[in-house]
PDB file of N, CA and C in Angstrom:
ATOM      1  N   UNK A   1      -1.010   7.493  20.121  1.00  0.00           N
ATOM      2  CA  UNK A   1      -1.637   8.801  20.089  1.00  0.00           C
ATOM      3  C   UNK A   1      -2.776   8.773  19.073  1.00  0.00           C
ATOM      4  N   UNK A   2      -4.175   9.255  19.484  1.00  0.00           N
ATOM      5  CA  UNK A   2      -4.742   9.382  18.414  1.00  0.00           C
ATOM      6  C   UNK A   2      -5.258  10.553  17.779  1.00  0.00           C
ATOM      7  N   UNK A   3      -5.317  10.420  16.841  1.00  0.00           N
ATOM      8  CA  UNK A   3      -5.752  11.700  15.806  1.00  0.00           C
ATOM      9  C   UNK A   3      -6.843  12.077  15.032  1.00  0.00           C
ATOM     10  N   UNK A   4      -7.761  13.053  14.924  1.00  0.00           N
ATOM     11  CA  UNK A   4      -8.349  13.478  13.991  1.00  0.00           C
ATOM     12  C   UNK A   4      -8.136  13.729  13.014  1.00  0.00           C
ATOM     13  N   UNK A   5      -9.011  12.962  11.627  1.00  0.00           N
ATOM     14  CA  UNK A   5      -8.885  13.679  10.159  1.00  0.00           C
ATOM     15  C   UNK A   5      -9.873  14.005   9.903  1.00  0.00           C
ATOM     16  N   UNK A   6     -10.183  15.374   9.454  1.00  0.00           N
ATOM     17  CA  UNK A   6     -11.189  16.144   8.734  1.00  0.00           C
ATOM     18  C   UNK A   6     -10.864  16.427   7.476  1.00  0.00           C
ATOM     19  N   UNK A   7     -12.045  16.652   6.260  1.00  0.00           N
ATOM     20  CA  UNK A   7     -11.797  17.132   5.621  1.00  0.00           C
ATOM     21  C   UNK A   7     -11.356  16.069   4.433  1.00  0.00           C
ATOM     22  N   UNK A   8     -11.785  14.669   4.504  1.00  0.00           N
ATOM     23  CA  UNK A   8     -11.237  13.830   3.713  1.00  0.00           C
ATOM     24  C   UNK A   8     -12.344  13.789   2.722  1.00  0.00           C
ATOM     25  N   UNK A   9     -11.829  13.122   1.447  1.00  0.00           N
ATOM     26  CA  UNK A   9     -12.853  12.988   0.448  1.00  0.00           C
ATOM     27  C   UNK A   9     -13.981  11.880   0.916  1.00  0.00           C
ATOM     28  N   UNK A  10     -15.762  12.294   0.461  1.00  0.00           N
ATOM     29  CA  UNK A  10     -16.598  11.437   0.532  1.00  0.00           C
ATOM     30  C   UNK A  10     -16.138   9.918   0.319  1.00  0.00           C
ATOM     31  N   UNK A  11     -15.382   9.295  -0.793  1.00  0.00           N
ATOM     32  CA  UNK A  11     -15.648   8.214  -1.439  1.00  0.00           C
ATOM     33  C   UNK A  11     -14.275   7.592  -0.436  1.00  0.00           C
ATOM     34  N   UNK A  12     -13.453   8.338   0.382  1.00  0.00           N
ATOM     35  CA  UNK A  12     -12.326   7.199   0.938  1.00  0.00           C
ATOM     36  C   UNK A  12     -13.135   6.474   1.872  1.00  0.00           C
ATOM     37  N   UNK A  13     -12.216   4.911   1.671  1.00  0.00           N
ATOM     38  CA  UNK A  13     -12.584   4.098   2.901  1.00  0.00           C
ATOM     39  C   UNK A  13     -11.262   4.308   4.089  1.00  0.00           C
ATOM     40  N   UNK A  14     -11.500   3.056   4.792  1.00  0.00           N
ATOM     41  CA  UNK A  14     -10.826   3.224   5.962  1.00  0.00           C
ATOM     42  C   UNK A  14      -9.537   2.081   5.330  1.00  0.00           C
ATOM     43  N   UNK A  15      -9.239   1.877   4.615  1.00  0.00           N
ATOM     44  CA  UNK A  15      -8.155   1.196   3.783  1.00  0.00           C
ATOM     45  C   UNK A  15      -7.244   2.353   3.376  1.00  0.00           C
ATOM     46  N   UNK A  16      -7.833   3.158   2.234  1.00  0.00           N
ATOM     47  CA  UNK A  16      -7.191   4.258   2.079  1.00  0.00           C
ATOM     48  C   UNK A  16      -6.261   5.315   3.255  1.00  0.00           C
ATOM     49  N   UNK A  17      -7.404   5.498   4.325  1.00  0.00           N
ATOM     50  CA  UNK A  17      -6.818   6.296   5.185  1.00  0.00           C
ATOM     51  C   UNK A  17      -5.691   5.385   6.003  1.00  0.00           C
ATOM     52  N   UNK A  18      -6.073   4.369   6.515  1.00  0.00           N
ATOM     53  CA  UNK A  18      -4.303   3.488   6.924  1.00  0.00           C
ATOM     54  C   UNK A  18      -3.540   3.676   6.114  1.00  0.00           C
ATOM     55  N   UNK A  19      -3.565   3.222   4.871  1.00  0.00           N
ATOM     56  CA  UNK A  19      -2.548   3.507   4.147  1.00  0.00           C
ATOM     57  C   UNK A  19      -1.129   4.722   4.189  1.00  0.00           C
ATOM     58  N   UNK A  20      -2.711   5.725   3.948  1.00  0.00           N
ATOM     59  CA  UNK A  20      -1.791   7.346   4.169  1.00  0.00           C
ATOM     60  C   UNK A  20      -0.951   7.517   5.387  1.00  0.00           C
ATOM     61  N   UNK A  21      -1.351   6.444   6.940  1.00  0.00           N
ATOM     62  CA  UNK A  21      -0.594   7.097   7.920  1.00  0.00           C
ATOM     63  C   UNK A  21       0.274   5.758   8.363  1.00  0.00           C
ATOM     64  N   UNK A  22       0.341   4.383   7.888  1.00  0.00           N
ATOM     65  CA  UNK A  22       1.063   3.944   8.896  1.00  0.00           C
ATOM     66  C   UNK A  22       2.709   3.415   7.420  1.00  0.00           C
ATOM     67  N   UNK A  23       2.888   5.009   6.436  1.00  0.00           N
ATOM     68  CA  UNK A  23       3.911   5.569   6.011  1.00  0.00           C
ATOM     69  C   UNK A  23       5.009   6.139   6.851  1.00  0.00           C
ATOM     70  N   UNK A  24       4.061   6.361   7.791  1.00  0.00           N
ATOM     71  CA  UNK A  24       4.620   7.426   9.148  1.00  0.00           C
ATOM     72  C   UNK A  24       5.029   6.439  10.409  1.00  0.00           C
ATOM     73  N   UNK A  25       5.101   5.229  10.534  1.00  0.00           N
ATOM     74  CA  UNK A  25       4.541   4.435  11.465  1.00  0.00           C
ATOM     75  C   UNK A  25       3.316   3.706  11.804  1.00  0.00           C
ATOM     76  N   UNK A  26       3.888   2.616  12.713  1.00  0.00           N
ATOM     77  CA  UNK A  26       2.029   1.325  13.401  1.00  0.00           C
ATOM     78  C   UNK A  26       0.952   2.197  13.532  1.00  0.00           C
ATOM     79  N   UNK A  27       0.041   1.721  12.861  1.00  0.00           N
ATOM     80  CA  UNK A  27      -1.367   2.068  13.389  1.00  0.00           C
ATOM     81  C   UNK A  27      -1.591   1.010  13.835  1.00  0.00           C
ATOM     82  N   UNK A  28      -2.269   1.568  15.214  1.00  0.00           N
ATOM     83  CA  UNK A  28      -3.346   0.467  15.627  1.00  0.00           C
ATOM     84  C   UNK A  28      -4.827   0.432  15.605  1.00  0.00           C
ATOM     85  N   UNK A  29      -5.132   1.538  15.060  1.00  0.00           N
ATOM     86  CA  UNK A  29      -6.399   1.791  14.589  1.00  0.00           C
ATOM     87  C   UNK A  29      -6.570   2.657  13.789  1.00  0.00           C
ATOM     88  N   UNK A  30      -8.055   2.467  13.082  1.00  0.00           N
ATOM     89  CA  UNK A  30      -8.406   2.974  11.989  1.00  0.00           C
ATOM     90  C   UNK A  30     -10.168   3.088  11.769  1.00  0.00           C
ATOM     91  N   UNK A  31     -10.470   4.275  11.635  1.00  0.00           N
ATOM     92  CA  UNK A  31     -11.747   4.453  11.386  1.00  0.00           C
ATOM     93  C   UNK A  31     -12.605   5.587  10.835  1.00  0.00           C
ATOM     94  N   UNK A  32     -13.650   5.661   9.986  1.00  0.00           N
ATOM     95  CA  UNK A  32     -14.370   6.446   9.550  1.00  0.00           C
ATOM     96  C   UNK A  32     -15.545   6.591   9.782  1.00  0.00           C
ATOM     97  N   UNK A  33     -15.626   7.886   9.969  1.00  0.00           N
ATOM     98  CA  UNK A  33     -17.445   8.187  10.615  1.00  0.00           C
ATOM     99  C   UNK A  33     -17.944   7.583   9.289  1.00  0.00           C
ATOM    100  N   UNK A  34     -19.110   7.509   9.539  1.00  0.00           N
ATOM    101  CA  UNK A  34     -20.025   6.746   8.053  1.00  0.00           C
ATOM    102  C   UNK A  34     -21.193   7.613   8.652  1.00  0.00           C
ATOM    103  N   UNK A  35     -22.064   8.234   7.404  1.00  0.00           N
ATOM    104  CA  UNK A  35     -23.387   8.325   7.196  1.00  0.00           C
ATOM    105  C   UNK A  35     -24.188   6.822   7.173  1.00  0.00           C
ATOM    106  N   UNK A  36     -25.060   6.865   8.305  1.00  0.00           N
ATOM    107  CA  UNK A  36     -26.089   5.641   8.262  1.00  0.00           C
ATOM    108  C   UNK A  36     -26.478   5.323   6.743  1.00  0.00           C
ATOM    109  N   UNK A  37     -27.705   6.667   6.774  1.00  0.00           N
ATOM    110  CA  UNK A  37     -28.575   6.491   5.559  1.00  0.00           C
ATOM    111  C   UNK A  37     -27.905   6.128   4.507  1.00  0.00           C
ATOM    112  N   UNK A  38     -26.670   7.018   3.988  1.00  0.00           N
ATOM    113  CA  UNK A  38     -26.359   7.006   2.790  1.00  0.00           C
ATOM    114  C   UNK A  38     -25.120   5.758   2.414  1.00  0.00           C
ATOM    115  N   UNK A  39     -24.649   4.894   3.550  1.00  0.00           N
ATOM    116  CA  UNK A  39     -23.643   4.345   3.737  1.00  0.00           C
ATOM    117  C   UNK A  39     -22.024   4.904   3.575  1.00  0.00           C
ATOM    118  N   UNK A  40     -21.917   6.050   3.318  1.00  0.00           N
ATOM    119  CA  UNK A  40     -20.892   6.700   2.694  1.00  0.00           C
ATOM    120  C   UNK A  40     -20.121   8.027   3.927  1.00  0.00           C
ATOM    121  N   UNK A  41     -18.516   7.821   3.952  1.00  0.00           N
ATOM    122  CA  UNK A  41     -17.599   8.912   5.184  1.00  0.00           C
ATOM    123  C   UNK A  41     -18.834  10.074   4.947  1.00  0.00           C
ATOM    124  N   UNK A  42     -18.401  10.888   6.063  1.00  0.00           N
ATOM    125  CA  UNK A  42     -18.797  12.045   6.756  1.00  0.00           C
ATOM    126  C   UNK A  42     -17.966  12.915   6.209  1.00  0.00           C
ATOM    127  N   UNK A  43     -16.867  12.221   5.698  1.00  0.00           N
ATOM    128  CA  UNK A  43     -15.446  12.979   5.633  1.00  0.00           C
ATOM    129  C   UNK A  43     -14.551  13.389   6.658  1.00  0.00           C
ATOM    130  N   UNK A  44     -14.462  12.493   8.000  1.00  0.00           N
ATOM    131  CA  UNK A  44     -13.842  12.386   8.992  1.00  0.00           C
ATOM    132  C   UNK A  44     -13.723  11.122   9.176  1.00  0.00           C
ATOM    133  N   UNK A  45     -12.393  11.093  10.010  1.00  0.00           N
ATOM    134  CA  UNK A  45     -12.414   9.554  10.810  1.00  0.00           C
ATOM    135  C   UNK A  45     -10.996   9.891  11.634  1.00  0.00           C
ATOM    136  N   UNK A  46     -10.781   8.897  12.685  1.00  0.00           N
ATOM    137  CA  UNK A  46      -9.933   8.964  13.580  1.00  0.00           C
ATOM    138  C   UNK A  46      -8.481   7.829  13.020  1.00  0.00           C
ATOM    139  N   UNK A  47      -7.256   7.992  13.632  1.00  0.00           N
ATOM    140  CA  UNK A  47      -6.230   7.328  13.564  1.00  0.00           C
ATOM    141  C   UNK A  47      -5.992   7.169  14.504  1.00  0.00           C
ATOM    142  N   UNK A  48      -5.224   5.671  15.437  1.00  0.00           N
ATOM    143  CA  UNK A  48      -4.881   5.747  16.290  1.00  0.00           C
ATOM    144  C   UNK A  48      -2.830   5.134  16.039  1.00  0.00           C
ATOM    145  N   UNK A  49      -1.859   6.179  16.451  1.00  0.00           N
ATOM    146  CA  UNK A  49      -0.699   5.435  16.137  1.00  0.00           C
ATOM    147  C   UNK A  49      -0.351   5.093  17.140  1.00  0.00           C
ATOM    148  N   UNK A  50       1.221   4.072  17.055  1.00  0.00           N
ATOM    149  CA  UNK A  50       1.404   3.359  18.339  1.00  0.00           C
ATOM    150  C   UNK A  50       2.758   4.279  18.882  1.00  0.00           C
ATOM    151  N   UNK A  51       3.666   5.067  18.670  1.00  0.00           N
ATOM    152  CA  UNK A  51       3.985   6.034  19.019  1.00  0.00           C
ATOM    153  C   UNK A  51       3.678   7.648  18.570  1.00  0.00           C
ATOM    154  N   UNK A  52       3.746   8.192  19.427  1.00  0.00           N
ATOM    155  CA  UNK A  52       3.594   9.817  19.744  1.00  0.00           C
ATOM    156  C   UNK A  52       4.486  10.574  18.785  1.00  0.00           C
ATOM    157  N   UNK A  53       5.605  10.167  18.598  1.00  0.00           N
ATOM    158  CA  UNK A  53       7.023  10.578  17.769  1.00  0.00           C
ATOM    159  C   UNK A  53       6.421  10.515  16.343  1.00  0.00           C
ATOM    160  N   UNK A  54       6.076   9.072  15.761  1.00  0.00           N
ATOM    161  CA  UNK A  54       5.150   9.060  14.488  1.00  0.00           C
ATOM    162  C   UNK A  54       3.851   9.556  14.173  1.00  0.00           C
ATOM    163  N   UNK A  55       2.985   9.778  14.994  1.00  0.00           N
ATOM    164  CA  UNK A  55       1.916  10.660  15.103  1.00  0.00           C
ATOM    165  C   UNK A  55       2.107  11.818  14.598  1.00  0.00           C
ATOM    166  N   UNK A  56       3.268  12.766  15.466  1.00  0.00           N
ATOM    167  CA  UNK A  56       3.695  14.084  15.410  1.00  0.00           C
ATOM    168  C   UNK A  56       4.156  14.050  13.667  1.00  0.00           C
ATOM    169  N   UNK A  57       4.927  13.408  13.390  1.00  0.00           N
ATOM    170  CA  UNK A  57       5.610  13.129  12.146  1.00  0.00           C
ATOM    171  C   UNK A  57       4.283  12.886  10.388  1.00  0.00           C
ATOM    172  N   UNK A  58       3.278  12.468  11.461  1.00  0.00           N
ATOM    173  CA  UNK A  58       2.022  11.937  10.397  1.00  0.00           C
ATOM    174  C   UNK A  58       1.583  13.713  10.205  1.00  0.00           C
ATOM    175  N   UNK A  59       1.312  14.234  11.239  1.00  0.00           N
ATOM    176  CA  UNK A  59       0.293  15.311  11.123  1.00  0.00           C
ATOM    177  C   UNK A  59       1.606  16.334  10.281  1.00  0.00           C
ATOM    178  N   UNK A  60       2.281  16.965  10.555  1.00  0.00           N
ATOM    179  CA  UNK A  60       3.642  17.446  10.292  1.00  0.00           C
ATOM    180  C   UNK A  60       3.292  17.398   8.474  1.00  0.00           C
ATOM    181  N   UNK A  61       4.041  16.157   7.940  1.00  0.00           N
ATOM    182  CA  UNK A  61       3.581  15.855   6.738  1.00  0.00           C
ATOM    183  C   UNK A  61       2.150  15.672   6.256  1.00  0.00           C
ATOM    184  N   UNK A  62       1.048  15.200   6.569  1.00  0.00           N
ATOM    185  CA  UNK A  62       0.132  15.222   6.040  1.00  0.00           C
ATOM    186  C   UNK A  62      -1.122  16.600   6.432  1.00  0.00           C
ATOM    187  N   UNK A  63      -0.913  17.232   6.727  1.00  0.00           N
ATOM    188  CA  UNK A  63      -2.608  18.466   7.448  1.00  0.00           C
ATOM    189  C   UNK A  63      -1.744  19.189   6.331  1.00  0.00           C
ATOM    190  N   UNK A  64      -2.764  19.986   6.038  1.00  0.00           N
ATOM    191  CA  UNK A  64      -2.844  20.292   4.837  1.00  0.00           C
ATOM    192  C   UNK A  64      -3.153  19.945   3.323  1.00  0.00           C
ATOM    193  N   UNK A  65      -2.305  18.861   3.142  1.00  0.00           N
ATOM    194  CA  UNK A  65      -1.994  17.900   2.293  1.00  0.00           C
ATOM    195  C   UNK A  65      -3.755  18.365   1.225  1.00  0.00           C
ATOM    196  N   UNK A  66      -3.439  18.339  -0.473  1.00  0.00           N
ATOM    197  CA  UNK A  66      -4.738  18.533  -0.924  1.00  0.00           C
ATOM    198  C   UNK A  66      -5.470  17.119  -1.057  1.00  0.00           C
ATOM    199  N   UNK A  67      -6.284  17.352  -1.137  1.00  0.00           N
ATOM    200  CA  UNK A  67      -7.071  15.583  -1.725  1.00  0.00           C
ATOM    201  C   UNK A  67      -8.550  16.259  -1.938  1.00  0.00           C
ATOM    202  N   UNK A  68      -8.816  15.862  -3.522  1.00  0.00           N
ATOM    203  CA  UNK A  68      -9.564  16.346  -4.269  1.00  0.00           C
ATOM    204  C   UNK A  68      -9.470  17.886  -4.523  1.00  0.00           C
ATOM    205  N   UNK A  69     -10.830  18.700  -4.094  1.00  0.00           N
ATOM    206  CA  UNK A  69     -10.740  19.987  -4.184  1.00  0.00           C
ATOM    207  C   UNK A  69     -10.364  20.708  -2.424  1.00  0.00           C
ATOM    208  N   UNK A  70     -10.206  19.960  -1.658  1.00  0.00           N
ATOM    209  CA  UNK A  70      -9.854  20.717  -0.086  1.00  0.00           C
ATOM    210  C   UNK A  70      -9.045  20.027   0.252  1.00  0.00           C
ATOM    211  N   UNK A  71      -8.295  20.269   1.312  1.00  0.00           N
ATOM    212  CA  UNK A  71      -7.146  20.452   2.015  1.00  0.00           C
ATOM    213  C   UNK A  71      -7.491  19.443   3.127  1.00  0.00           C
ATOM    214  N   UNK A  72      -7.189  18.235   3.778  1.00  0.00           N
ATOM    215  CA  UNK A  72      -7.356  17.165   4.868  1.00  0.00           C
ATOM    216  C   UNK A  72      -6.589  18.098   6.178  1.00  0.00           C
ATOM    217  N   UNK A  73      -7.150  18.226   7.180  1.00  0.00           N
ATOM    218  CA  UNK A  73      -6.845  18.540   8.432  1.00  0.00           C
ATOM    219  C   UNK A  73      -6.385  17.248   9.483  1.00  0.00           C
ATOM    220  N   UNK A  74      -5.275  17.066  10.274  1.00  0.00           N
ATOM    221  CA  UNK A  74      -4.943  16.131  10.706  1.00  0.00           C
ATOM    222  C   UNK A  74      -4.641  17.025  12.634  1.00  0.00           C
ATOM    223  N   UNK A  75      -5.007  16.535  13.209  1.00  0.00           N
ATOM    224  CA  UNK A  75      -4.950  17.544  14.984  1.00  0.00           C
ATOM    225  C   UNK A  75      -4.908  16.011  15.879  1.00  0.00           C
ATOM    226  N   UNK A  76      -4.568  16.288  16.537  1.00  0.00           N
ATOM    227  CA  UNK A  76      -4.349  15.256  17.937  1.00  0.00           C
ATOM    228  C   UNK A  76      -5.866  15.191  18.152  1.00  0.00           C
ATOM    229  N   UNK A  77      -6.804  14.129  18.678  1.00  0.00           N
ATOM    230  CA  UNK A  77      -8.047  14.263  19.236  1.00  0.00           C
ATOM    231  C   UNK A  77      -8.119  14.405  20.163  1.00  0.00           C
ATOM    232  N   UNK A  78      -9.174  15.210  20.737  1.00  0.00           N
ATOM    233  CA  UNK A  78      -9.393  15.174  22.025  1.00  0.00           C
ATOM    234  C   UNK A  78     -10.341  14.387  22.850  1.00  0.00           C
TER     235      UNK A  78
END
């Protein structure tokens, strides 16, 4: 299942964000929008897990969740 994260801090990489979800279960993917110019997240990027059950379980525990001064949003992608 894969997922949207919004709302993540500028300075995470895509190390960081695996980290946070395959707590929950396999990722099989992992990625962050990047600004060209500036080389640096958008403050989004996608997760992809390898079951639906741990997915549900990732977003559950983590949306909301604070990191820095805002709140990370975690939604199924469409």
């Amino acid at each position: 299942m894969k997922l949207i994260v919004l709302n993540l801090p500028r300075e995470f990489d895509e190390q960081k964000l695996e980290s946070m979800f395959k707590v929950h279960g396999p990722v099989i993917s992992c990625s962050l929008v990047i600004d060209e110019n500036r080389g640096v997240s958008k403050g989004f990027g996608f997760i992809e897990m390898e079951h639906e059950d741990d997915a549900m379980i990732a977003i559950e525990k983590l949306h909301g969740k604070k990191m820095k001064q805002s709140r990370i949003r975690v939604k199924p992608a469409e």
